[in-house]
N, C-alpha and C. Protein backbone atom coordinates (compact mmCIF):
# COMPACT_ATOMS: atom_id res chain seq x y z
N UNK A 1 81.65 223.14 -28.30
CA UNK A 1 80.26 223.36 -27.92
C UNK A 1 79.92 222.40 -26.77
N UNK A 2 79.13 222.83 -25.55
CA UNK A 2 78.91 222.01 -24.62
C UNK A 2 77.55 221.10 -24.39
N UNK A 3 77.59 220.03 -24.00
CA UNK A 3 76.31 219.36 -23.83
C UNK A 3 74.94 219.86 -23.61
N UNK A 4 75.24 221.48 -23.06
CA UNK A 4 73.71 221.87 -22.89
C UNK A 4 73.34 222.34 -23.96
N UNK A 5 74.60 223.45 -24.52
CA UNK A 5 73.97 224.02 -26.18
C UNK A 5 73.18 222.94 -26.91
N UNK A 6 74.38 221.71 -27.12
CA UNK A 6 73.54 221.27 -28.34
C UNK A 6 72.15 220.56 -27.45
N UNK A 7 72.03 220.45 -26.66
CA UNK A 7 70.61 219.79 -26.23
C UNK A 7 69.54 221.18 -26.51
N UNK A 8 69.99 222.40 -26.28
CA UNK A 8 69.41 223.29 -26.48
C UNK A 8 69.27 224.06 -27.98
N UNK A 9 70.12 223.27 -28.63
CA UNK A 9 69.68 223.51 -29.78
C UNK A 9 68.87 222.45 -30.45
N UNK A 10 68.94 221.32 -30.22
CA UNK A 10 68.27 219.99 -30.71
C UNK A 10 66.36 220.65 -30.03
N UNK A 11 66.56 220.93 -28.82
CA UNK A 11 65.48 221.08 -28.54
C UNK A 11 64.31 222.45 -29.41
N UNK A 12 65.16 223.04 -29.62
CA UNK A 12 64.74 224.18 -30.31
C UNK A 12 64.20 223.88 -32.04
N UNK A 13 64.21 222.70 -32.22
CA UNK A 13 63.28 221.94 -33.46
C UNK A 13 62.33 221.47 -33.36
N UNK A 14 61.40 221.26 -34.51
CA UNK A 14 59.92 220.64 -34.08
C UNK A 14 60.28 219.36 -34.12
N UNK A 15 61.69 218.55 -34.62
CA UNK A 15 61.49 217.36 -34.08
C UNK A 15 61.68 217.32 -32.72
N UNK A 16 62.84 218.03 -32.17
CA UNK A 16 63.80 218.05 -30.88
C UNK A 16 62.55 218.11 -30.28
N UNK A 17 61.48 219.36 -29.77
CA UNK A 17 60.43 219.51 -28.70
C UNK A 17 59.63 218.29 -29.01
N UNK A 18 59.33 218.26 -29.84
CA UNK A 18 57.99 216.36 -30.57
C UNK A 18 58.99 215.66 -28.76
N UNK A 19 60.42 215.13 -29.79
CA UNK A 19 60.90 214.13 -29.04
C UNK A 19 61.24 214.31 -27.29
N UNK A 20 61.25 215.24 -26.43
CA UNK A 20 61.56 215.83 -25.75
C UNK A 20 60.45 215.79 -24.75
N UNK A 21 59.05 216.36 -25.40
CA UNK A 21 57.96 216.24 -25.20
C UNK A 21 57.39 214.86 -24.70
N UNK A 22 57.66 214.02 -25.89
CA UNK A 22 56.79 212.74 -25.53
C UNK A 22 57.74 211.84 -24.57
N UNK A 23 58.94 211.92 -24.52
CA UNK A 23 60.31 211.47 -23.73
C UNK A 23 60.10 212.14 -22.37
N UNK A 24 59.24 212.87 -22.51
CA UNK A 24 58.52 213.15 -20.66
C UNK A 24 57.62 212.35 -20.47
N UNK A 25 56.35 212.75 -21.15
CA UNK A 25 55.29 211.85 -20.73
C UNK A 25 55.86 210.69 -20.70
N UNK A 26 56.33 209.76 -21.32
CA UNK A 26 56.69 208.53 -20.76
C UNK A 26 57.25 208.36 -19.68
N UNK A 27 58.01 209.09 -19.24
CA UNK A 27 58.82 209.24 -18.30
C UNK A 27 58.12 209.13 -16.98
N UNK A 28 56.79 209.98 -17.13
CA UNK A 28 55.73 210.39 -16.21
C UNK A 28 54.58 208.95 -16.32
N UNK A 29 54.65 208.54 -17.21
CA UNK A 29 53.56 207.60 -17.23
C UNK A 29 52.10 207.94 -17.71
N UNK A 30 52.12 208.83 -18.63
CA UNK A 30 50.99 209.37 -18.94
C UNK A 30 50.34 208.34 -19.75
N UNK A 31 48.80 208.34 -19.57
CA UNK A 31 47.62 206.97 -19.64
C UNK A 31 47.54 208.03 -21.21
N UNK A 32 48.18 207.62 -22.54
CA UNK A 32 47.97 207.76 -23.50
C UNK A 32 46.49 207.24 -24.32
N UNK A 33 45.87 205.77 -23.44
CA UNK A 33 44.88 205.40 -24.05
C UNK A 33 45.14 204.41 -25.33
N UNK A 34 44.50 204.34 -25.87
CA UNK A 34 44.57 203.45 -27.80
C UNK A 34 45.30 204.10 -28.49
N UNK A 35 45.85 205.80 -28.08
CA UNK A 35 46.31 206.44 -28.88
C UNK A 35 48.07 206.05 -29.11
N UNK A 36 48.60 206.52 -30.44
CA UNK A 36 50.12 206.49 -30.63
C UNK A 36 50.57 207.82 -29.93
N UNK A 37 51.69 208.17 -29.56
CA UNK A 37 52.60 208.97 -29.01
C UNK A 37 52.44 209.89 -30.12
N UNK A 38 52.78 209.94 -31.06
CA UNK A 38 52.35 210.61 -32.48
C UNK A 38 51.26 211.40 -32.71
N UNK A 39 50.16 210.24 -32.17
CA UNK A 39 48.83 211.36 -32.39
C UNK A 39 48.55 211.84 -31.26
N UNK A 40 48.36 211.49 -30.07
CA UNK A 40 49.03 212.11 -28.61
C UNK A 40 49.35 213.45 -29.35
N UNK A 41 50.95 213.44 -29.66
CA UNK A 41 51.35 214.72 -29.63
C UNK A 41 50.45 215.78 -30.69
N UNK A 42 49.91 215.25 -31.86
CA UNK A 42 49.35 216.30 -32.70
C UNK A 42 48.10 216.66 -32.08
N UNK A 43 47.47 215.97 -30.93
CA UNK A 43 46.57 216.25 -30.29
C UNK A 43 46.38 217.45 -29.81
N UNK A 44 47.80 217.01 -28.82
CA UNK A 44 48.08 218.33 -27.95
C UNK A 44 48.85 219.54 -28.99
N UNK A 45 49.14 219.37 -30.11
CA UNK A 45 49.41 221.01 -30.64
C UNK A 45 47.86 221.60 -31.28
N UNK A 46 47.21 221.00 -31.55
CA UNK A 46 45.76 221.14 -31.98
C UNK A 46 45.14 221.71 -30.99
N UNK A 47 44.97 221.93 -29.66
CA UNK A 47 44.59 222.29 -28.43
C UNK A 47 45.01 223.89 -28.63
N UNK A 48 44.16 224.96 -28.55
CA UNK A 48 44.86 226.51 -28.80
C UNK A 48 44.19 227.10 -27.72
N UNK A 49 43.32 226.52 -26.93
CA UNK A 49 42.44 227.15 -26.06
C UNK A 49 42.41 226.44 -24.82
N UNK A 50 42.48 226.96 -23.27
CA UNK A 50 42.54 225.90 -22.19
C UNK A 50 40.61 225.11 -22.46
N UNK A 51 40.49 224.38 -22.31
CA UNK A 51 38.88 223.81 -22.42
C UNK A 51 38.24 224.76 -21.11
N UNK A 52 38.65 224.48 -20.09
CA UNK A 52 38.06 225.35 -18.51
C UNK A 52 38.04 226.90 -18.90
N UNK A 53 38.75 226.87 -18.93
CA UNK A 53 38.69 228.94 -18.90
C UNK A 53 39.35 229.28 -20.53
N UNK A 54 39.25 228.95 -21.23
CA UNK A 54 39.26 229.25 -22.45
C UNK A 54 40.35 230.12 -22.66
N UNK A 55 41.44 230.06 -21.92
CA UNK A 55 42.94 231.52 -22.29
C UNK A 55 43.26 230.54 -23.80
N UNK A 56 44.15 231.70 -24.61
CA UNK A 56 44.76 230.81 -25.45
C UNK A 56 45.98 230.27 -24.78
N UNK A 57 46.32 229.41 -25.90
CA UNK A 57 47.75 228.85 -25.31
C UNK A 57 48.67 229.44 -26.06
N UNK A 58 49.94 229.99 -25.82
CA UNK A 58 51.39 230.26 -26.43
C UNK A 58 51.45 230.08 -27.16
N UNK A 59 52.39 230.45 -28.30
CA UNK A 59 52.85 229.34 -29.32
C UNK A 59 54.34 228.58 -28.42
N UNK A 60 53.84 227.38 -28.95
CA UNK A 60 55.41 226.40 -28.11
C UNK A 60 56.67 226.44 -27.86
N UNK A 61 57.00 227.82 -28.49
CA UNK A 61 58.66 228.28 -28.53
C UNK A 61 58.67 229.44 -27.03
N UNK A 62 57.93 229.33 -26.72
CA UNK A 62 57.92 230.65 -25.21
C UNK A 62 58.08 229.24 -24.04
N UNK A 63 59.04 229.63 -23.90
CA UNK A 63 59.76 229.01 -22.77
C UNK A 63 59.29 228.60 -21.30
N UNK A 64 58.56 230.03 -21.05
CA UNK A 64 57.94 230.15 -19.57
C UNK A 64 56.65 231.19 -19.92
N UNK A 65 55.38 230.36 -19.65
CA UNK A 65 54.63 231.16 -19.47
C UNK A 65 53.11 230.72 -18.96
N UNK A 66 52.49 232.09 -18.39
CA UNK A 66 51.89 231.42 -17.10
C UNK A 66 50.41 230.74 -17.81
N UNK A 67 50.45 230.43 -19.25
CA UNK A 67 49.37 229.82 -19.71
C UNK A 67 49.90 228.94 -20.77
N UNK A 68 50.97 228.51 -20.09
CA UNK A 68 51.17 227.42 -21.44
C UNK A 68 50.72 225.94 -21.22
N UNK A 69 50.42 225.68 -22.24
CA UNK A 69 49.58 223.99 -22.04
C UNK A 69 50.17 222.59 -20.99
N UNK A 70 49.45 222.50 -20.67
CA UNK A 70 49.90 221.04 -19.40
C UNK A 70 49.13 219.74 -20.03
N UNK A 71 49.79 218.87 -20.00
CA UNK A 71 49.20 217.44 -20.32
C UNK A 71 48.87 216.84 -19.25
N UNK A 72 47.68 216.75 -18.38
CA UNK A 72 48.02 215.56 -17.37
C UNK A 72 47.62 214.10 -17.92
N UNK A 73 47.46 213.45 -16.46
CA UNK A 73 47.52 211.79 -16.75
C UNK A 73 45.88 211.79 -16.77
N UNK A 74 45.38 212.87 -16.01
CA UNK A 74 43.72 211.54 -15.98
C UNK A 74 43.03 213.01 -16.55
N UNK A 75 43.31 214.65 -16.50
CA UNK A 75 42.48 215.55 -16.68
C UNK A 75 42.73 216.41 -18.26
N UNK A 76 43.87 215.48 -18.80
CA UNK A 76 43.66 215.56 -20.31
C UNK A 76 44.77 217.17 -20.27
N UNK A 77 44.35 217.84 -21.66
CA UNK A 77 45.25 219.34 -21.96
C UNK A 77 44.54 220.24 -21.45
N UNK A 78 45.12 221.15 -20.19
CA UNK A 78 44.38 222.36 -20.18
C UNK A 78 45.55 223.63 -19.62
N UNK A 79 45.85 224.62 -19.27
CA UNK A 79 46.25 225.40 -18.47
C UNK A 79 47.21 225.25 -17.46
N UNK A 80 48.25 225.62 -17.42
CA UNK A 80 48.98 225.26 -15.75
C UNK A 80 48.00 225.85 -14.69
N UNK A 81 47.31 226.46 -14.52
CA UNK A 81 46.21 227.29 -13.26
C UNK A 81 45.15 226.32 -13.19
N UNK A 82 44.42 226.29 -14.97
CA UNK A 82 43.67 224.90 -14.30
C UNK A 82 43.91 223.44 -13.68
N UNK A 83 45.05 223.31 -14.16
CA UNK A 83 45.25 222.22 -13.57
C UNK A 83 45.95 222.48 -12.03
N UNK A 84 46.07 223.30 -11.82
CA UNK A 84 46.55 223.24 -10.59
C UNK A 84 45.40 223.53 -9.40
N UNK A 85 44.49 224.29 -10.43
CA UNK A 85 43.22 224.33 -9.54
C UNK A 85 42.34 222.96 -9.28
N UNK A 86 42.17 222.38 -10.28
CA UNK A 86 41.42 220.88 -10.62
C UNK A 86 41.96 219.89 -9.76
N UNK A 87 43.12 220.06 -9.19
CA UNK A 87 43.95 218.86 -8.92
C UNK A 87 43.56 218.78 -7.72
N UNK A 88 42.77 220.09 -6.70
CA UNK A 88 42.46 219.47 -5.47
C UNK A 88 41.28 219.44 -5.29
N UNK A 89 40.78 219.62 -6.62
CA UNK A 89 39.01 219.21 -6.48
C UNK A 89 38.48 217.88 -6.39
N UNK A 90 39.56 216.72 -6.07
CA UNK A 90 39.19 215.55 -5.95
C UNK A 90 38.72 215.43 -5.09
């Protein structure tokens, strides 16, 4: 079995995506706040709706899709569109 399967199978668990998940944001530097990485993450599965335009979100096993949830650093969980729209409203 080759290094990508099993990463692709590790990832394909709710621990594997948890760990995978938050092993980005750090990566990225995301301003977590007072919060743990832990509740961070149950945050963001609690989120079912973008806040801006209200699409739902996926369930987390869809790979690619054009409304699945984005974490940023300063504009919180919303949409890949909203956030891509928001980002030059500075």
């Amino acid at each position: 079995m080759s290094e990508l399967t099993k990463a692709q199978k590790r990832n394909n668990t709710p621990e594997g995506r948890k760990k995978s998940r938050v092993r980005n944001w750090q990566r990225l530097n995301h301003n977590k706040g007072d919060k743990s990485w832990d509740e961070l993450y149950e945050e963001y599965l609690s989120v079912v709706k973008c806040p801006l335009c209200k699409v739902e979100f996926p369930d987390d096993f869809i790979a690619k899709h054009d409304n699945k949830k984005n974490l940023t650093r300063t504009r919180g969980i919303m949409c890949f569109s909203c956030n891509h729209k928001t980002k030059w409203l500075r």
